[in-house]
Protein backbone atom coordinates (compact mmCIF):
# COMPACT_ATOMS: atom_id res chain seq x y z
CA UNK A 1 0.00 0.00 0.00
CA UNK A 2 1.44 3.42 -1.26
CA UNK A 3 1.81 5.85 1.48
CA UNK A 4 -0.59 8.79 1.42
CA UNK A 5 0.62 11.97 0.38
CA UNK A 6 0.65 14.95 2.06
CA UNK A 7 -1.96 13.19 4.76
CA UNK A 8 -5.18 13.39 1.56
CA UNK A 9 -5.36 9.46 2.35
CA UNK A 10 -6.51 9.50 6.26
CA UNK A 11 -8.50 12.14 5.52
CA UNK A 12 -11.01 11.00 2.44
CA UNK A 13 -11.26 7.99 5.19
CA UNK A 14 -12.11 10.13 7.98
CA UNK A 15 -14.19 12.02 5.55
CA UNK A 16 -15.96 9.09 4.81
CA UNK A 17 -16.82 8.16 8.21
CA UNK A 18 -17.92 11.33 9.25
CA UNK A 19 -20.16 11.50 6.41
CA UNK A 20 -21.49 8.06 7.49
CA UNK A 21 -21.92 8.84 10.82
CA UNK A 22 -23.67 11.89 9.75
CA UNK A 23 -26.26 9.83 6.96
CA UNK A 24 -26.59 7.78 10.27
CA UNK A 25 -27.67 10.34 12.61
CA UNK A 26 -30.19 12.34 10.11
CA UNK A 27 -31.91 8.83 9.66
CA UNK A 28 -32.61 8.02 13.25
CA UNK A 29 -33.90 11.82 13.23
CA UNK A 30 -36.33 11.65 10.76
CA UNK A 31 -37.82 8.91 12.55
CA UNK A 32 -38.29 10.60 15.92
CA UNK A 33 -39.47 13.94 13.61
CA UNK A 34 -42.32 12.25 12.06
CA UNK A 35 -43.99 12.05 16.25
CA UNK A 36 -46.84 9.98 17.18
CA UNK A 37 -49.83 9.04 15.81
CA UNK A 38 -52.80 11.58 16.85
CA UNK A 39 -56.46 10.55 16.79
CA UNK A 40 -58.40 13.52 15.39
CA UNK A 41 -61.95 12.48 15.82
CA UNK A 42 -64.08 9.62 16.28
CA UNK A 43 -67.99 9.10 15.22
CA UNK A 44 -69.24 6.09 17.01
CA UNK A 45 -72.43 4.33 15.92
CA UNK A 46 -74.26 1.24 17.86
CA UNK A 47 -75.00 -1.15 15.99
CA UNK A 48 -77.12 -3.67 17.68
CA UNK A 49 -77.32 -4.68 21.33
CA UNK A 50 -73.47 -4.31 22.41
CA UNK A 51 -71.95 -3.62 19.06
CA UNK A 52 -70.59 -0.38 17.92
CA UNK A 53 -68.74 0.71 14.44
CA UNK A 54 -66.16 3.14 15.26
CA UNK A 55 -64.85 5.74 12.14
CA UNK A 56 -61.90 7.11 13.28
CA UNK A 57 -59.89 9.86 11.54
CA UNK A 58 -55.92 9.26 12.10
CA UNK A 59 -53.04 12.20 11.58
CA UNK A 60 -49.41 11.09 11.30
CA UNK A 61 -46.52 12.40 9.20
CA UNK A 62 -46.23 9.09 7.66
CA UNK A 63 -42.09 8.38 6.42
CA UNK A 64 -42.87 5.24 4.46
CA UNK A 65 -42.78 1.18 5.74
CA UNK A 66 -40.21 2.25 8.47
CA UNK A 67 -42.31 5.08 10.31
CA UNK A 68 -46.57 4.43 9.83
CA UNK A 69 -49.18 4.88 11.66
CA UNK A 70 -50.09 0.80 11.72
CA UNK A 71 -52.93 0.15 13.97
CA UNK A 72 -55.58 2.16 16.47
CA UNK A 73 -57.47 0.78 19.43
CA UNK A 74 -61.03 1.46 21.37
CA UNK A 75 -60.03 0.35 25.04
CA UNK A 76 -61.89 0.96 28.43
CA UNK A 77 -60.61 2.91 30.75
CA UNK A 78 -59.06 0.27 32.45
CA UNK A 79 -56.92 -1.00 29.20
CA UNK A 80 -59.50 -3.31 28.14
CA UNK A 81 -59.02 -3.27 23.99
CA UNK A 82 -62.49 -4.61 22.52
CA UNK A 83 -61.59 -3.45 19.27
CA UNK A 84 -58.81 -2.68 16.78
CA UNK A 85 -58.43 -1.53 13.45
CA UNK A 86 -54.82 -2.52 11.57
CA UNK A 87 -53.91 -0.08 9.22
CA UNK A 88 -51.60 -2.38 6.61
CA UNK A 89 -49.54 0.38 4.86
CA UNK A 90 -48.34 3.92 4.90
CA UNK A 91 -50.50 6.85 4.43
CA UNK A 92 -47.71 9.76 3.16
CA UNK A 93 -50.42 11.40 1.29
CA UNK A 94 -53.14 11.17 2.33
CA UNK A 95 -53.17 13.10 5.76
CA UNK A 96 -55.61 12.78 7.96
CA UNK A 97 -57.23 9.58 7.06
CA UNK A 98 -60.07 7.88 8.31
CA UNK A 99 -60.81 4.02 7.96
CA UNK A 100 -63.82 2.35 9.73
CA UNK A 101 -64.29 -1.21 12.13
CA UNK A 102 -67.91 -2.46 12.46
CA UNK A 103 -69.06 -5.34 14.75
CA UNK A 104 -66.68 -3.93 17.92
CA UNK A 105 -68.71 -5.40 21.07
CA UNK A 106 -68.64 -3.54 24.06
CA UNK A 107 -70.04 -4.59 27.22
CA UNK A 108 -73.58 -2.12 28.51
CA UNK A 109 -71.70 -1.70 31.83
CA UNK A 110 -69.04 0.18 30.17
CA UNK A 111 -70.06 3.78 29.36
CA UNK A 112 -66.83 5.81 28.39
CA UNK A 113 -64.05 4.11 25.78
CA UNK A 114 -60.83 5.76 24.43
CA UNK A 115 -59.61 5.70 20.89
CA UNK A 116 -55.76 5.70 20.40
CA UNK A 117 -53.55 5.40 17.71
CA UNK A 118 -50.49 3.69 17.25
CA UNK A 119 -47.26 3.85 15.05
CA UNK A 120 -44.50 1.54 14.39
CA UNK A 121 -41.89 3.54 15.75
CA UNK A 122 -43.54 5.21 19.23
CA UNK A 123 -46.15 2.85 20.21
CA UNK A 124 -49.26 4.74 21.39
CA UNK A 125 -48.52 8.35 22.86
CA UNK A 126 -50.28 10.97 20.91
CA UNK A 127 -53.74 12.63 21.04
CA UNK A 128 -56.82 10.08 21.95
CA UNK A 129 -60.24 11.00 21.78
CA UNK A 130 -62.47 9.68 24.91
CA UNK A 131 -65.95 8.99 23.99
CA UNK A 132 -69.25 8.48 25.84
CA UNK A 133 -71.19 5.72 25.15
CA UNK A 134 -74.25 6.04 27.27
CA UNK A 135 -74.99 9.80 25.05
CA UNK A 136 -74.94 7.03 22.07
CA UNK A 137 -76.97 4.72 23.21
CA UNK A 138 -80.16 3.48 21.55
């Protein structure tokens, strides 16, 4: 191996790593930029004795496969999920969405139920939306 002249050698290899490192960095940022998935609103419907369709309208600044919002939940107040809806792909553009779940059973003795989203890189953590059954109620 030739020696490098005038030290340009050890320094297009330091270069190199710092630009790396760099590429490295700005990725893992742009993750942690895009934030959690928010719930914007919710329109709940009963539809039968103990069964509810939920519409729920999702805001995320979707990245692609690596950073999505993938999935929200209706849960009690005590973490109970009775339903979920899994969202199977990005959304980049179309922001806020909203995708529906019928046939979510929910028992009469529960009257209040939170809707949260979820995203493959936070987990739950953004804005839910708490709704009261018993207003809803047939």
């Amino acid at each position: 191996m030739a020696p490098a002249r005038n030290g340009y050698g050890r320094d297009v290899s330091a270069l190199s790593i710092v630009v790396v490192s760099v590429a490295a960095i700005l990725a893992t940022l742009t993750q942690v930029f895009a934030g959690e998935a928010d719930v914007v609103s919710v329109n709940a419907r009963q539809q039968g004795a103990g069964t509810w369709r939920f519409e729920v309208t999702v805001r995320h600044d979707d990245e692609g496969w690596d950073h999505y919002a993938d999935r929200w939940i209706v849960a009690g107040r005590d973490g109970t999920v009775y339903g979920e809806r899994v969202l199977l792909h990005p959304h980049e553009n179309e922001q806020p969405f909203t995708r529906s779940q019928p046939g979510i059973t929910i028992p009469d003795t529960v009257s209040t139920v939170i809707v949260k989203a979820h995203d493959s890189v936070h987990g739950f953590g953004g804005a839910e939306v708490t709704i009261d059954l018993d207003t809803l109620r047939q």
